[in-house]
Protein backbone atom coordinates (compact mmCIF):
# COMPACT_ATOMS: atom_id res chain seq x y z
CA UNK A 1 -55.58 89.16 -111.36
CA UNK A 2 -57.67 92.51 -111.91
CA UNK A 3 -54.77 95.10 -109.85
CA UNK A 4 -51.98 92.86 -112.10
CA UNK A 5 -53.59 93.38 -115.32
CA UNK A 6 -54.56 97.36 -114.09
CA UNK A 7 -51.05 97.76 -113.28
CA UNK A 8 -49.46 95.96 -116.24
CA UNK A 9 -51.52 98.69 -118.54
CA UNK A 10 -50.16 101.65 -116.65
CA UNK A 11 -46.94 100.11 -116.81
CA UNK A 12 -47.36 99.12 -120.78
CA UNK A 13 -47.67 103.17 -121.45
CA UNK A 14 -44.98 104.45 -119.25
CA UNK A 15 -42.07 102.49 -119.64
CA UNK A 16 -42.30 98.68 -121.51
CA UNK A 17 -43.26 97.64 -125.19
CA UNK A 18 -46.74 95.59 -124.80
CA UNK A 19 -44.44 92.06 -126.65
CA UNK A 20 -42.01 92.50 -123.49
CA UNK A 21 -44.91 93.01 -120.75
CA UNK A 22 -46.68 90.23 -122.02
CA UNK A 23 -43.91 88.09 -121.52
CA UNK A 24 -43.10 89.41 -117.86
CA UNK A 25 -47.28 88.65 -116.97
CA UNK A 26 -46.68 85.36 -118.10
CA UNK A 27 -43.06 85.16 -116.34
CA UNK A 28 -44.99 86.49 -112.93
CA UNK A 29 -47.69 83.69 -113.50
CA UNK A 30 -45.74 81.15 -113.41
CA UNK A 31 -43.86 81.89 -110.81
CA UNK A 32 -46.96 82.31 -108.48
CA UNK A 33 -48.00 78.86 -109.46
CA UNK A 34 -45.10 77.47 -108.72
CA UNK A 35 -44.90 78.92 -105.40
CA UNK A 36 -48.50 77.36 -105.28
CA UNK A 37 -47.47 73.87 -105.72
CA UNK A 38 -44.05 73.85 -103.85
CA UNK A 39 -46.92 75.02 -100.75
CA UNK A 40 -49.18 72.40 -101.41
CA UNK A 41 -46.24 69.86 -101.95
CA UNK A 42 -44.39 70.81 -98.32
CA UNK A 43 -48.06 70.79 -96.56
CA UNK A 44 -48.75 66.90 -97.74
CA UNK A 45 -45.02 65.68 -97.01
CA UNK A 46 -45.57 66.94 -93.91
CA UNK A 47 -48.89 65.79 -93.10
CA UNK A 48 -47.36 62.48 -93.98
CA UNK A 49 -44.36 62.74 -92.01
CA UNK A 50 -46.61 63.47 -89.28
CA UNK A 51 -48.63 60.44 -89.34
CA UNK A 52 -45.70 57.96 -88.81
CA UNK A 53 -43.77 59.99 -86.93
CA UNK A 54 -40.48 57.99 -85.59
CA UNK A 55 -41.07 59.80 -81.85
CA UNK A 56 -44.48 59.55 -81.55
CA UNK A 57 -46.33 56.30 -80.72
CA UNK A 58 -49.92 55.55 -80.50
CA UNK A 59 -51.53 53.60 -76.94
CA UNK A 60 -54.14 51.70 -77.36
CA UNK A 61 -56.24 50.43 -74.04
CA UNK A 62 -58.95 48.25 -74.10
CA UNK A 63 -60.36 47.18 -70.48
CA UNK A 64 -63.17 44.63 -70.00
CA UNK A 65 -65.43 43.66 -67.48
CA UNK A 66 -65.69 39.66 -68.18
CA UNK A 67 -69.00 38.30 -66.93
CA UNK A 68 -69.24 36.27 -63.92
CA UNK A 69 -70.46 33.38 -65.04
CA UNK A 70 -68.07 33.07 -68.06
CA UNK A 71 -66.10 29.94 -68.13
CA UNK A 72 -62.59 29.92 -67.46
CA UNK A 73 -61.60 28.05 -70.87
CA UNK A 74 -63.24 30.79 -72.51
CA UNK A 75 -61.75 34.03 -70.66
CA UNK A 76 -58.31 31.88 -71.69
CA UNK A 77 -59.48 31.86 -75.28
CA UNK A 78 -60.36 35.40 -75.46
CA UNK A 79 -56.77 36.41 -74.25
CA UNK A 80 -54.89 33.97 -76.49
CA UNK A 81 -56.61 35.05 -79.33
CA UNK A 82 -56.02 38.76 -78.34
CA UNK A 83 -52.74 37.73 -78.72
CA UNK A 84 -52.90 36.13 -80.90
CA UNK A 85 -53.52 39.24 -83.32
CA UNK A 86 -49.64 40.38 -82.62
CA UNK A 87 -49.16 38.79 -86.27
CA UNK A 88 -50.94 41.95 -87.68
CA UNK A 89 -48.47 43.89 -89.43
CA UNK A 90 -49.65 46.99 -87.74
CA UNK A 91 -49.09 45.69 -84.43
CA UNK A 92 -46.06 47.18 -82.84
CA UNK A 93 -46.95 45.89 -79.37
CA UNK A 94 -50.05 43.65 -78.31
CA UNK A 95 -50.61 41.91 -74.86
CA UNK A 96 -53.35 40.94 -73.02
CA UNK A 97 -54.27 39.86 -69.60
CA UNK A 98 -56.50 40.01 -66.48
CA UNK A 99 -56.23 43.06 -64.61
CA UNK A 100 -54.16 42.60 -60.83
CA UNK A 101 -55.89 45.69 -59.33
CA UNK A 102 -58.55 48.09 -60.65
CA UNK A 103 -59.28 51.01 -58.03
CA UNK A 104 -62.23 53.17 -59.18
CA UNK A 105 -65.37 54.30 -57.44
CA UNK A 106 -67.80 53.08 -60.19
CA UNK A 107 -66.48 50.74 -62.45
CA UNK A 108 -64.68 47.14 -61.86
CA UNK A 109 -62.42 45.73 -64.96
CA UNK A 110 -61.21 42.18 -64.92
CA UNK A 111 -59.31 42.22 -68.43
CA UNK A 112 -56.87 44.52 -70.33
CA UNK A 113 -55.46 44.55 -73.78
CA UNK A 114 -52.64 47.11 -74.32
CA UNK A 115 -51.52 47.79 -78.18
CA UNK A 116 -49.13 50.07 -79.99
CA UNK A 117 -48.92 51.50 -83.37
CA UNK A 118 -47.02 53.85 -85.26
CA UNK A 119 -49.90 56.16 -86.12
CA UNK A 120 -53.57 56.45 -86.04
CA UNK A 121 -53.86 54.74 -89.43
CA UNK A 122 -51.87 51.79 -88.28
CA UNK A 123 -54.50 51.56 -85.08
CA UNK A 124 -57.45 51.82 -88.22
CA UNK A 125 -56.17 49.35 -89.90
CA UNK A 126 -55.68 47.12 -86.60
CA UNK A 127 -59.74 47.61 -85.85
CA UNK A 128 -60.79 46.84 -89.30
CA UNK A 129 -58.38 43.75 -90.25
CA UNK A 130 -60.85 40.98 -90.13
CA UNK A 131 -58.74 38.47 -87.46
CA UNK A 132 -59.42 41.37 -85.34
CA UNK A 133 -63.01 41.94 -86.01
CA UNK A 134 -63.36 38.03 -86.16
CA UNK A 135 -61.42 37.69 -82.46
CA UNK A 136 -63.92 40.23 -81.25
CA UNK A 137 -67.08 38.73 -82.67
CA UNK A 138 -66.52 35.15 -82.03
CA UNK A 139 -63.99 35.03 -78.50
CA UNK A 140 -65.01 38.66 -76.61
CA UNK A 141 -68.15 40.08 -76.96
CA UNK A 142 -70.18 36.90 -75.67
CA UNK A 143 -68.40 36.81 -72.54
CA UNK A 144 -67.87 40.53 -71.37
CA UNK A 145 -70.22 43.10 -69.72
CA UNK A 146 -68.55 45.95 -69.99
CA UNK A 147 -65.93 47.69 -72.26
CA UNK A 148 -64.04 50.56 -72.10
CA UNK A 149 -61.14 52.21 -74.37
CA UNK A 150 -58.79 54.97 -74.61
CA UNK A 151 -56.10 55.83 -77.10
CA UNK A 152 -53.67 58.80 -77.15
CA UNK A 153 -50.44 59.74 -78.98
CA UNK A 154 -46.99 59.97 -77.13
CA UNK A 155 -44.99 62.31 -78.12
CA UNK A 156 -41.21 62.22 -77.88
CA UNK A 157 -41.15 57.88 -77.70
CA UNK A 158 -37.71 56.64 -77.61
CA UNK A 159 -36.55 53.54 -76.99
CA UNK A 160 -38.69 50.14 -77.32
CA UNK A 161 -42.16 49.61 -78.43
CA UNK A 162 -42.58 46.19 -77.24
CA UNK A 163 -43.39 45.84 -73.39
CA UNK A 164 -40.87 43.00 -72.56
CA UNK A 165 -42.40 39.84 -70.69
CA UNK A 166 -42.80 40.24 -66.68
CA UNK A 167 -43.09 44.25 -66.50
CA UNK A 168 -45.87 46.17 -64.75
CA UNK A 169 -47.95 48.30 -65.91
CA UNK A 170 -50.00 51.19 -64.23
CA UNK A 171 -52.97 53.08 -66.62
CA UNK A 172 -54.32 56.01 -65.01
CA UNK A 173 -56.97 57.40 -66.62
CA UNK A 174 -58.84 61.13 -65.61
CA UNK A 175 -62.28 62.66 -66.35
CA UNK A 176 -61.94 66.18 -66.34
CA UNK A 177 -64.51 68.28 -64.22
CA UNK A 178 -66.67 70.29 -66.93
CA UNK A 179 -66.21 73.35 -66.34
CA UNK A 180 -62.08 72.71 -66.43
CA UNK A 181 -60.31 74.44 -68.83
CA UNK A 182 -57.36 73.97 -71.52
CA UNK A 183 -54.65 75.78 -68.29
CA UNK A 184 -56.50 73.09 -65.96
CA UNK A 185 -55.82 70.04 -68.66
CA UNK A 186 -52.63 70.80 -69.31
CA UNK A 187 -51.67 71.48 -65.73
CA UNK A 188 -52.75 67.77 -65.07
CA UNK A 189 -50.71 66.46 -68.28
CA UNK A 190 -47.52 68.06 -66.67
CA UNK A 191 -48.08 66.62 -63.39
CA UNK A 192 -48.53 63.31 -64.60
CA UNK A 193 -45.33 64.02 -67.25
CA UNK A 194 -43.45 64.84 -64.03
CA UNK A 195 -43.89 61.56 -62.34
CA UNK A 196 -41.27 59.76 -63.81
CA UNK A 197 -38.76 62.10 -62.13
CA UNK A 198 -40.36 61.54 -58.74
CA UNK A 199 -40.10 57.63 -59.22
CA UNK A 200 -37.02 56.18 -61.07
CA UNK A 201 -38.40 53.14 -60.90
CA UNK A 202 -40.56 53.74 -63.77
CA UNK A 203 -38.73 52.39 -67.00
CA UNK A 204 -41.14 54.53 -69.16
CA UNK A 205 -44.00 56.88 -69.34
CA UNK A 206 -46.38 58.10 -71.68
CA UNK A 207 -48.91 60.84 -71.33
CA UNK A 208 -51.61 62.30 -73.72
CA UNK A 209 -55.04 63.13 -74.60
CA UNK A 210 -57.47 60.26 -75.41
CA UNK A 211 -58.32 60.92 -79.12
CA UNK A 212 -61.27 58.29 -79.09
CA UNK A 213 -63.96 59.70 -76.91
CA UNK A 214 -66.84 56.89 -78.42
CA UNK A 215 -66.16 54.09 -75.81
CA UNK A 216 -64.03 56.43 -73.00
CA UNK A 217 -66.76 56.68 -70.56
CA UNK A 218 -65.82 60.48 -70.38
CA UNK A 219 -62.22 60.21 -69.42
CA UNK A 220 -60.13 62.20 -71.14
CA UNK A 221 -56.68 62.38 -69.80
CA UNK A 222 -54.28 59.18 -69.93
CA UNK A 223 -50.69 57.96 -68.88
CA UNK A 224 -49.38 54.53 -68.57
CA UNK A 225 -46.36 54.09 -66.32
CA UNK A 226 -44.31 50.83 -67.33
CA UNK A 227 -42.30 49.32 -64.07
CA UNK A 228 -39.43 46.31 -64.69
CA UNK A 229 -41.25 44.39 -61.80
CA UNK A 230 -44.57 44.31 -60.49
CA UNK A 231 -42.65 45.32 -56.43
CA UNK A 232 -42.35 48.58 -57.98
CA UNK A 233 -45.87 49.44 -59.40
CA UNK A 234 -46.88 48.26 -55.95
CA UNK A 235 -44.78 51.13 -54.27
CA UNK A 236 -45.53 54.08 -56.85
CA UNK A 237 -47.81 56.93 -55.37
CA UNK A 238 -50.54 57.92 -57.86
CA UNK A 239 -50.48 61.64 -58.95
CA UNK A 240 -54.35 61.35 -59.29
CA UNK A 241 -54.82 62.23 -55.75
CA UNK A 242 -52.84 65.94 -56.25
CA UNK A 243 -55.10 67.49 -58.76
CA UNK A 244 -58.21 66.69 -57.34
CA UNK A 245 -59.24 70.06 -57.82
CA UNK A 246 -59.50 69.54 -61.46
CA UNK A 247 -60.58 65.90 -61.83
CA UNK A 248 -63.85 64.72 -61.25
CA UNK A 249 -63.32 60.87 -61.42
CA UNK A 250 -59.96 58.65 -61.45
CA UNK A 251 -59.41 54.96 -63.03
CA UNK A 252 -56.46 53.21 -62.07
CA UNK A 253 -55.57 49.36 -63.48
CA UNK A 254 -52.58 47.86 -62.49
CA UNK A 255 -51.91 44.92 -64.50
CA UNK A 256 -48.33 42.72 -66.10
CA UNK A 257 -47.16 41.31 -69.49
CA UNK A 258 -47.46 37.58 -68.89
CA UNK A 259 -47.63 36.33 -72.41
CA UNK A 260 -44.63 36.12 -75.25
CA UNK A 261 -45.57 38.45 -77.57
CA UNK A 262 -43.97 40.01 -80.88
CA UNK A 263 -43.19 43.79 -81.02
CA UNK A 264 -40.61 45.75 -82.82
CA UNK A 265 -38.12 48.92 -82.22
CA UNK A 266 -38.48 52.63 -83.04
């Protein structure tokens, strides 16, 4: 504001009346403001746009380790009622369901629940609905050892959301060495994008970076590779094994959609 006003005064005694410079100050200040505000207005829309972005999806992966000596009615009841919480209307895609083959050198899941949801708010307002908290409380936490979770957003989604009933699904999830860097990660995340041309088998594939690092165990990288029949997840080679150089610990859970569920398209 000081250099305008300076140079409106030198300008006021060379060539305008002060009546007509006043009014071209005020004619400049308004036009700066409302440069100002058509900014601010593009930044939200697109802030917003981003958040429910039609080709992006968000995973969610929940894997438990269900005690031993839990009884079987009450592993049944904790996976009905998981799926029971497809009636959320943030739920895109819900299913859950033991776990067909977990390969890891430390830890042994029995249990997965796979979600999606349009964005990251969507997934908020899936954790914090109270059928969910209440599922949680009453049906999952009394019978389970160990929990672990990822999410990540996939970019450039097409097609369905919902899983349909009898497909196979493979979750890889990586744990970076630490002193990896950002050419490392993303050398792994476009090994594990090129998969699905390797194996056409695979129906679809997302990849991304898990964004909740609180209950990941340190894992860091994800992908999910959905099959039509559980024959073909049995067949697919896991890209795990290539970048060993850069990984320091591999989870792999095979598991299937058994149970009707709701989802919707994108």
């Amino acid at each position: 504001m000081m250099k305008l006003s300076t140079a409106a005064a030198a300008l006021a005694h060379t060539h305008f009346p002060s009546t007509d410079l006043r009014r071209r100050s005020a004619a400049l200040l308004r036009h700066k403001s409302s440069l100002r505000s058509s900014s601010t207005s593009i930044k939200m829309s697109s802030a917003s746009d981003s958040a429910s972005n039609p080709n992006h999806i968000v995973e969610h992966i929940v894997l438990f380790k269900v005690k031993p000596a839990a009884d079987p009615s009450a592993v049944a009841a904790m996976v009905s009622n998981l799926n029971g919480l497809s009636s959320l209307d943030s739920v895109l895609h819900i299913s859950a369901g033991p776990v067909f083959r977990c390969r890891s050198g430390s830890l042994a899941f029995t249990h997965v629940l796979h979600s999606r949801y349009r964005s990251k708010t969507d997934l908020t307002a899936y954790a914090d609905h109270p059928s969910h908290v209440t599922v949680v409380a009453n049906y999952v936490k009394p019978i389970v050892d160990d929990v672990m979770a990822v999410d990540w957003i996939a970019g450039g989604f097409a097609g369905e959301a919902t899983v349909p009933v009898g497909s196979a699904l493979r979750l890889t999830v990586l744990k970076l060495k630490e002193n990896s860097g950002e050419g490392d990660k993303q050398e792994v995340m476009e090994l594990a994008r090129g998969i699905k041309e390797k194996l056409p088998s695979i129906a679809q594939l997302t990849v991304g970076e898990n964004f909740s690092p609180g209950r990941a165990k340190g894992y860091s990288i994800c992908s999910m590779a959905i099959f039509e029949d559980t024959k073909d997840v049995n067949s697919e080679s896991d890209y795990a094994a290539a970048v060993g150089a850069a990984v320091d610990d591999a989870l792999v859970v095979d598991f299937a959609v058994e149970s009707p569920i709701r989802g919707a398209n994108l």
